[in-house]
Protein backbone atom coordinates (compact mmCIF):
# COMPACT_ATOMS: atom_id res chain seq x y z
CA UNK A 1 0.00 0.00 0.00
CA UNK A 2 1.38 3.34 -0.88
CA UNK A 3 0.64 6.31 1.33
CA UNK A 4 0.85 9.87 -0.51
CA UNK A 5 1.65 12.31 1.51
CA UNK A 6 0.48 16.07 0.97
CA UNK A 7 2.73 18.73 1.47
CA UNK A 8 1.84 22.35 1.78
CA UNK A 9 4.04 25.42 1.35
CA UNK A 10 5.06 26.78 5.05
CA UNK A 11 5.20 29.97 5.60
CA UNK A 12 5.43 32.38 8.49
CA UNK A 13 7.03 35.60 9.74
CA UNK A 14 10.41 37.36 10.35
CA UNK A 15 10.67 39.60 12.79
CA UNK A 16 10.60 42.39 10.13
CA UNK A 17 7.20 40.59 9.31
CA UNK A 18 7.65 39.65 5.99
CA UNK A 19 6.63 36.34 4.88
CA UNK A 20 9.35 33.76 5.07
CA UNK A 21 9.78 30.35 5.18
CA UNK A 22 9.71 27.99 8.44
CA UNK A 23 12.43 25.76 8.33
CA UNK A 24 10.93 21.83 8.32
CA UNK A 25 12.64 19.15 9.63
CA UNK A 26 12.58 16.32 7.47
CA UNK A 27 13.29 13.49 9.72
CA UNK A 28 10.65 14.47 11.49
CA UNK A 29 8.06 14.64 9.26
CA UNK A 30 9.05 11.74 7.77
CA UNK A 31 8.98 9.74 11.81
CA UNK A 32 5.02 11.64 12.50
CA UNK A 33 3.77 10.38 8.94
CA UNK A 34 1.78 6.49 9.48
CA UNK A 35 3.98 4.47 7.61
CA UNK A 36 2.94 1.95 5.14
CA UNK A 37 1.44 -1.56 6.26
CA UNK A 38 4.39 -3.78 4.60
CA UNK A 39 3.17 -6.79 2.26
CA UNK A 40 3.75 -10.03 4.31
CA UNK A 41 6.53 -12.01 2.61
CA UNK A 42 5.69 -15.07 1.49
CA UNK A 43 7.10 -18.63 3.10
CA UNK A 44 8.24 -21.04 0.44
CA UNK A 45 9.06 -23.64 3.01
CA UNK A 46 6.18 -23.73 5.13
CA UNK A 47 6.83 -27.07 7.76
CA UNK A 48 2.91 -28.33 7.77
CA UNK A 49 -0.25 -28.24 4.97
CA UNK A 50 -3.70 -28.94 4.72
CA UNK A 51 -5.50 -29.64 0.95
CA UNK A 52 -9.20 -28.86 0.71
CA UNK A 53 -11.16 -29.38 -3.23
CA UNK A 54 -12.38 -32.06 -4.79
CA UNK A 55 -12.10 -35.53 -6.76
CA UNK A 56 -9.13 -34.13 -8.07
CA UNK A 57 -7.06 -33.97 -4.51
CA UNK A 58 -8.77 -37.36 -3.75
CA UNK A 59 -6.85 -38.87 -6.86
CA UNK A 60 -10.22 -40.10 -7.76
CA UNK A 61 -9.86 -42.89 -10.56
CA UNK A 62 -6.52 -42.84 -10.69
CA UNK A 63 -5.75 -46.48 -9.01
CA UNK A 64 -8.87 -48.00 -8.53
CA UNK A 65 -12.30 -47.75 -10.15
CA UNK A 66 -14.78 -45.43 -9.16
CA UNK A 67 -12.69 -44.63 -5.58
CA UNK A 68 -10.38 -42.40 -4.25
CA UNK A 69 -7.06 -43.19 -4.49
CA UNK A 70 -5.44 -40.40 -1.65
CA UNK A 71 -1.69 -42.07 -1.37
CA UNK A 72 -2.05 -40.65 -5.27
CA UNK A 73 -2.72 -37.16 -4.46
CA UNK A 74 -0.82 -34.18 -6.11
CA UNK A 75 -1.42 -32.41 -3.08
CA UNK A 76 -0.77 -34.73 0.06
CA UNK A 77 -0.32 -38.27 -1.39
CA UNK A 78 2.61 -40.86 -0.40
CA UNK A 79 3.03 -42.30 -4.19
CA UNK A 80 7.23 -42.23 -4.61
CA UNK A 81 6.29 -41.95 -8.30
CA UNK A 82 3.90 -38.77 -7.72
CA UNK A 83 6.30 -37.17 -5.98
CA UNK A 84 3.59 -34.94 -3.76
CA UNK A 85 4.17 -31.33 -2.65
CA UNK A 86 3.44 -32.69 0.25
CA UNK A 87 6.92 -34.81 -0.13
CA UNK A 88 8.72 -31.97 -2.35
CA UNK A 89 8.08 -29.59 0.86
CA UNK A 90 8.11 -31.63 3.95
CA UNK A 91 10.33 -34.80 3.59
CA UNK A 92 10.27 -37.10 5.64
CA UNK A 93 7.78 -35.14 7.68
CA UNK A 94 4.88 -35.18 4.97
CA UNK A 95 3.13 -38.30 6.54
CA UNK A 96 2.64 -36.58 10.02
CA UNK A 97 2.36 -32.99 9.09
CA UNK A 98 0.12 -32.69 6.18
CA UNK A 99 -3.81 -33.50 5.43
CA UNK A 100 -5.95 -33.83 3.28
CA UNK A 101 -9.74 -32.79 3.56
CA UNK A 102 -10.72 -32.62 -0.25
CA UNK A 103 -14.03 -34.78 -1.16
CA UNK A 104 -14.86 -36.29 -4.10
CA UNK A 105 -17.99 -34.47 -5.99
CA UNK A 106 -17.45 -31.55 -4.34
CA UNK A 107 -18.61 -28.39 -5.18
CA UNK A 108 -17.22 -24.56 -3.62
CA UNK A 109 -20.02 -24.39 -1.30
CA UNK A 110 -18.78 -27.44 0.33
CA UNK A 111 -14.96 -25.70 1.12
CA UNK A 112 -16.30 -23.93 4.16
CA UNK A 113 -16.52 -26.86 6.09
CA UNK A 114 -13.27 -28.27 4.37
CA UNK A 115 -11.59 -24.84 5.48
CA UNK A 116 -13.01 -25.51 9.09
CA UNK A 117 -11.24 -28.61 9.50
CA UNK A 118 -7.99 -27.41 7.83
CA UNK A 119 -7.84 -24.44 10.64
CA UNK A 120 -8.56 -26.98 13.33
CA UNK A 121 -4.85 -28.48 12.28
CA UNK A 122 -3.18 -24.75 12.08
CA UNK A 123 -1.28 -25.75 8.83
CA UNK A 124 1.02 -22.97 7.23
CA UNK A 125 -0.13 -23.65 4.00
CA UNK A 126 -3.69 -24.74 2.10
CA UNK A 127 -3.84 -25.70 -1.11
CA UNK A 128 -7.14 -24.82 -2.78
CA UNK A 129 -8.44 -26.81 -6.31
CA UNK A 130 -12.19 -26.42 -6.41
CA UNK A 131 -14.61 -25.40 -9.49
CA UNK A 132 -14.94 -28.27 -11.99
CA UNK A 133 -17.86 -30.26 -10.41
CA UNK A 134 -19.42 -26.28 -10.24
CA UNK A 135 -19.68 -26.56 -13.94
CA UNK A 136 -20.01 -30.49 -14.54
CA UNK A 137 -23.61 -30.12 -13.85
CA UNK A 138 -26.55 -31.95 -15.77
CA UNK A 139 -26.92 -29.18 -18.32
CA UNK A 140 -25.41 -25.64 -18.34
CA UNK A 141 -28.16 -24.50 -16.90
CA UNK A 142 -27.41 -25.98 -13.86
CA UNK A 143 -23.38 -24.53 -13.54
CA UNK A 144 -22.91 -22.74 -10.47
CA UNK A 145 -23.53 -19.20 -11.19
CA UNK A 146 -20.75 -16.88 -10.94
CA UNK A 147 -21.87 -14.77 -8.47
CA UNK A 148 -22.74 -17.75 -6.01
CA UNK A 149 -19.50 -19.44 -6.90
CA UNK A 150 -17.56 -15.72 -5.64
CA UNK A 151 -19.72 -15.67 -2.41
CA UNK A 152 -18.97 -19.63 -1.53
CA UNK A 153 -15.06 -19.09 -1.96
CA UNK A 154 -15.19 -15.61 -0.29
CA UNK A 155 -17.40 -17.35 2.81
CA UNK A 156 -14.32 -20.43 2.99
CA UNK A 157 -11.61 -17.51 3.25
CA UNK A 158 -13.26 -15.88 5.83
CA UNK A 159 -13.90 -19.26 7.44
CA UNK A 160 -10.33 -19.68 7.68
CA UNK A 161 -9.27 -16.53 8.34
CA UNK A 162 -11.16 -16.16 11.62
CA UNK A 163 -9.57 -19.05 13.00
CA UNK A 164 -6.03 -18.70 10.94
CA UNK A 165 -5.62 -15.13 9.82
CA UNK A 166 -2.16 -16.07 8.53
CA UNK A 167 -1.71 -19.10 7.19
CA UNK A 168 -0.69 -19.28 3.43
CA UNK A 169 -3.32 -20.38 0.55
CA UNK A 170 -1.89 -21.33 -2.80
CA UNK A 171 -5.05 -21.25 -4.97
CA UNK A 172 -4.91 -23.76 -8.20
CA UNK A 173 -6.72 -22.52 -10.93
CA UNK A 174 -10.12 -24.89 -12.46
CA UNK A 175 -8.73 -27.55 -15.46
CA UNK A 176 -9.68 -26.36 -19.04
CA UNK A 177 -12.66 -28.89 -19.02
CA UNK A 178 -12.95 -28.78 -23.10
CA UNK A 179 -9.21 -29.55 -23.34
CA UNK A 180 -9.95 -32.99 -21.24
CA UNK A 181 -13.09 -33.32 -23.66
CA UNK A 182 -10.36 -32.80 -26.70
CA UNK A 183 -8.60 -35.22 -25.59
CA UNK A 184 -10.53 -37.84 -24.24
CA UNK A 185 -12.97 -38.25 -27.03
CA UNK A 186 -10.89 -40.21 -29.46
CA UNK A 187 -11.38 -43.25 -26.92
CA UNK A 188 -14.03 -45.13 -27.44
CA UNK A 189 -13.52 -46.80 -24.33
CA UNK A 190 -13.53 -43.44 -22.67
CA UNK A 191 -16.46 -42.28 -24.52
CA UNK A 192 -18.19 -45.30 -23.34
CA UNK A 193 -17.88 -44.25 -19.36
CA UNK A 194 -18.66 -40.51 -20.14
CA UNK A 195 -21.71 -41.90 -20.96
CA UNK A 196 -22.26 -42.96 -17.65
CA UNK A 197 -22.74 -39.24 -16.43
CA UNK A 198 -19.27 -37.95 -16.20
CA UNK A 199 -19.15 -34.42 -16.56
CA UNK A 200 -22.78 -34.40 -18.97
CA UNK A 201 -22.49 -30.49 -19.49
CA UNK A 202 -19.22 -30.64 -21.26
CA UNK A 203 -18.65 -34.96 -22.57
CA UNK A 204 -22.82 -35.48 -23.25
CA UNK A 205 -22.38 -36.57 -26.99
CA UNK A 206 -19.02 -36.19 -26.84
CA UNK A 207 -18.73 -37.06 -30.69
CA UNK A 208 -21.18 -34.42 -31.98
CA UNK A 209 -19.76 -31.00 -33.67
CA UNK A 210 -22.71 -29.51 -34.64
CA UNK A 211 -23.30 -25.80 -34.07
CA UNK A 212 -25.34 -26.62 -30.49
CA UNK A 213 -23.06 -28.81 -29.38
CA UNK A 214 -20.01 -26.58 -29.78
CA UNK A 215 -22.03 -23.51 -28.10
CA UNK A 216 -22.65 -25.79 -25.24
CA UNK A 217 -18.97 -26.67 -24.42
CA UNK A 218 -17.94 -23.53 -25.35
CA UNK A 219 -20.68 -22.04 -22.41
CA UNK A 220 -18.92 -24.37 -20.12
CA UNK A 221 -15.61 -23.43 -20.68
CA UNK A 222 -16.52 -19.95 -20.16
CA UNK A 223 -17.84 -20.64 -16.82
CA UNK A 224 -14.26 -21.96 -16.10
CA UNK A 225 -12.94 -18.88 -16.92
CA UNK A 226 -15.02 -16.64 -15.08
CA UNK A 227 -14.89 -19.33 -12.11
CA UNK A 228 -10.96 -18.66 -12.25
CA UNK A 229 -11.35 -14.83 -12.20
CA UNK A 230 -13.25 -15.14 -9.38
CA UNK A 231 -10.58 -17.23 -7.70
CA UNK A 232 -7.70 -14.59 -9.09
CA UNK A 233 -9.31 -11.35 -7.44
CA UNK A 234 -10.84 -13.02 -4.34
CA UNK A 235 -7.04 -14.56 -3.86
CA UNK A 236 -5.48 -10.83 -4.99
CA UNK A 237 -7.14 -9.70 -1.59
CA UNK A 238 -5.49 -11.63 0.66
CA UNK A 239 -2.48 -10.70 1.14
CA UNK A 240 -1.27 -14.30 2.44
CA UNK A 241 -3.27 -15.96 -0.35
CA UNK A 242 -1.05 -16.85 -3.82
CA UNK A 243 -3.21 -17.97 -7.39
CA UNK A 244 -1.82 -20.03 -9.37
CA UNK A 245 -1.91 -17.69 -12.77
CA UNK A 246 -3.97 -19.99 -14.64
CA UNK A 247 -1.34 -22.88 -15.15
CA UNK A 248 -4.31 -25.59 -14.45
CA UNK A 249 -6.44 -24.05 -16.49
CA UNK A 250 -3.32 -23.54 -19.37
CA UNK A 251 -1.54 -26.94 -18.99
CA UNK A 252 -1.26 -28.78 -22.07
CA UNK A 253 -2.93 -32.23 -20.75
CA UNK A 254 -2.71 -35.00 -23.38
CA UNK A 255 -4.06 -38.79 -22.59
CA UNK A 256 -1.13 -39.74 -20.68
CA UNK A 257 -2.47 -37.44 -18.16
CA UNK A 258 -6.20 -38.43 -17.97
CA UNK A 259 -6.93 -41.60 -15.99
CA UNK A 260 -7.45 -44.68 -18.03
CA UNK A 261 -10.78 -45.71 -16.15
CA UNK A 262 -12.96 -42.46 -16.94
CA UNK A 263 -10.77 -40.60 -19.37
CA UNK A 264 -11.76 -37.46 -17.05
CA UNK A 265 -9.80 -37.02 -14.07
CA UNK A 266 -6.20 -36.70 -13.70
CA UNK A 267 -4.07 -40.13 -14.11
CA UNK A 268 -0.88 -40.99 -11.70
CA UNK A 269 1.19 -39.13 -14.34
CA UNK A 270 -1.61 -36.46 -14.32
CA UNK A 271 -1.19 -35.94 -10.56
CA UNK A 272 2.80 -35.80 -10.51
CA UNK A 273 2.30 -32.98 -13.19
CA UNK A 274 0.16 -31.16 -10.62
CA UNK A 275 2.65 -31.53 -7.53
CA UNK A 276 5.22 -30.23 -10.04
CA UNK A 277 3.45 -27.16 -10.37
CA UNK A 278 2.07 -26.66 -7.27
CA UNK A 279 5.50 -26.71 -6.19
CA UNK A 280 6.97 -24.14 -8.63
CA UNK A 281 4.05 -21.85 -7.33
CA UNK A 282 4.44 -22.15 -3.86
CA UNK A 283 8.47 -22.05 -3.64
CA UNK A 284 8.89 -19.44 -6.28
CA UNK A 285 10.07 -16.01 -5.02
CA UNK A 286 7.22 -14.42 -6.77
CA UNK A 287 3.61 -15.00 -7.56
CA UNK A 288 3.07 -16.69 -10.97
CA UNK A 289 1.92 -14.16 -13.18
């Protein structure tokens, strides 16, 4: 925060009474003026975490069918191939000094409670990847609106900040949900589960390119986008809170990256590629852009 500070011309009188100048003392003024609230500098080592989110932070699908699969987490799994930020930041300590309260099919009016039972551990760090099941509704009419999804996230960071006014957030950004429906539609096998109810706003008729069709995922994926500006500003005032610049939502994911049992969520490779840049994020000196 910058503080301006006003200065007038001082004048006064000599003893001849003409005008003249009063002599100011600079350190002085400069010692009476409120100085500025410094921006709290950021911890890239923090010694505990807590994830909160979704299917995604469960690892959902990526070992097992329709389960979660938490040793596989990006965010707090033990998986040596993963490699965790969890593990990247905590060592040998990651086991006993990290959690994870993420859910699977949860939606950001479900990560007030999550953020509840992160404080109750006083972590100094939270990782935050919420939004997809906002917009993986039955039909786009059904998304989260945009305005309910900024209220939801807002009411979480106030639930943790009453109890933890300081503790560092690192905000990932929602996955470009037409990118996954890019890729993932070549397999038929893949096609076959979406059919099952995965994600029916964006994968319903995940073969058809006519004019509706395109509008539809196209409506989704803007709902993504305005899901992630809402997680950018709401992020931008907290001062201990970092976003993630969109790298989620920008990552390149090919198949290698999307399980093999509902072509949807992230695969063990998926969820390594996530630590990775979860890690970058928190531990770089500044905010990604």
């Amino acid at each position: 925060m910058t503080v301006a500070l006003l200065a007038g011309m001082l004048v006064g009188c000599d003893p001849s009474g003409d005008a003249a100048p009063v002599p100011t003392n600079d350190s002085a003024v400069a010692k009476s003026a409120p100085s500025a609230e410094p921006t709290p500098q950021w911890n890239p080592e923090p010694a505990s975490m807590a994830a909160v989110g979704d299917s995604i932070t469960r690892a959902f699908n990526t070992c097992k069918v329709l389960a979660d699969c938490p040793e596989e987490s990006w965010a707090t799994g033990t998986d040596d191939e993963v490699r965790s930020l969890a593990t990247r930041l905590l060592g040998k300590d990651a086991a006993d000094q990290s959690w994870n309260y993420a859910r699977s099919g949860a939606r950001v009016s479900a990560l007030t409670e999550q953020m509840k039972q992160a404080a109750e551990k006083s972590p100094e760090l939270v990782t935050v990847l919420i939004g997809a099941n906002d917009a993986c509704r039955g039909d786009v009419t059904a998304m989260t609106p945009v305005s309910t999804f900024r209220a939801d996230f807002e009411d979480a960071m106030r639930a943790l900040r009453r109890e933890e006014p300081k503790t560092q957030v690192y905000v990932m950004s929602v996955p470009d949900l037409k990118r996954l429906w890019s890729e993932g539609r070549g397999s038929a096998e893949g096609r076959k589960m979406w059919k099952l109810g995965i994600c029916p706003a964006m994968l319903a008729d995940a073969t058809a390119t006519d004019k509706a069709s395109m509008q539809r995922r196209d409506t989704v994926r803007e709902r993504v986008m305005a899901y992630n500006e809402v997680l950018r500003k709401v992020c931008a005032d907290d001062p201990y809170c970092r976003y993630d610049g969109g790298e989620v939502f920008n990552f390149p994911f090919t198949t290698a990256q999307l399980s093999k049992v509902d072509w949807f969520h992230p695969s063990k490779d998926g969820q390594s590629e996530l630590a990775e840049a979860a890690y970058r994020g928190v531990t770089a000196r500044k905010p990604p852009a």
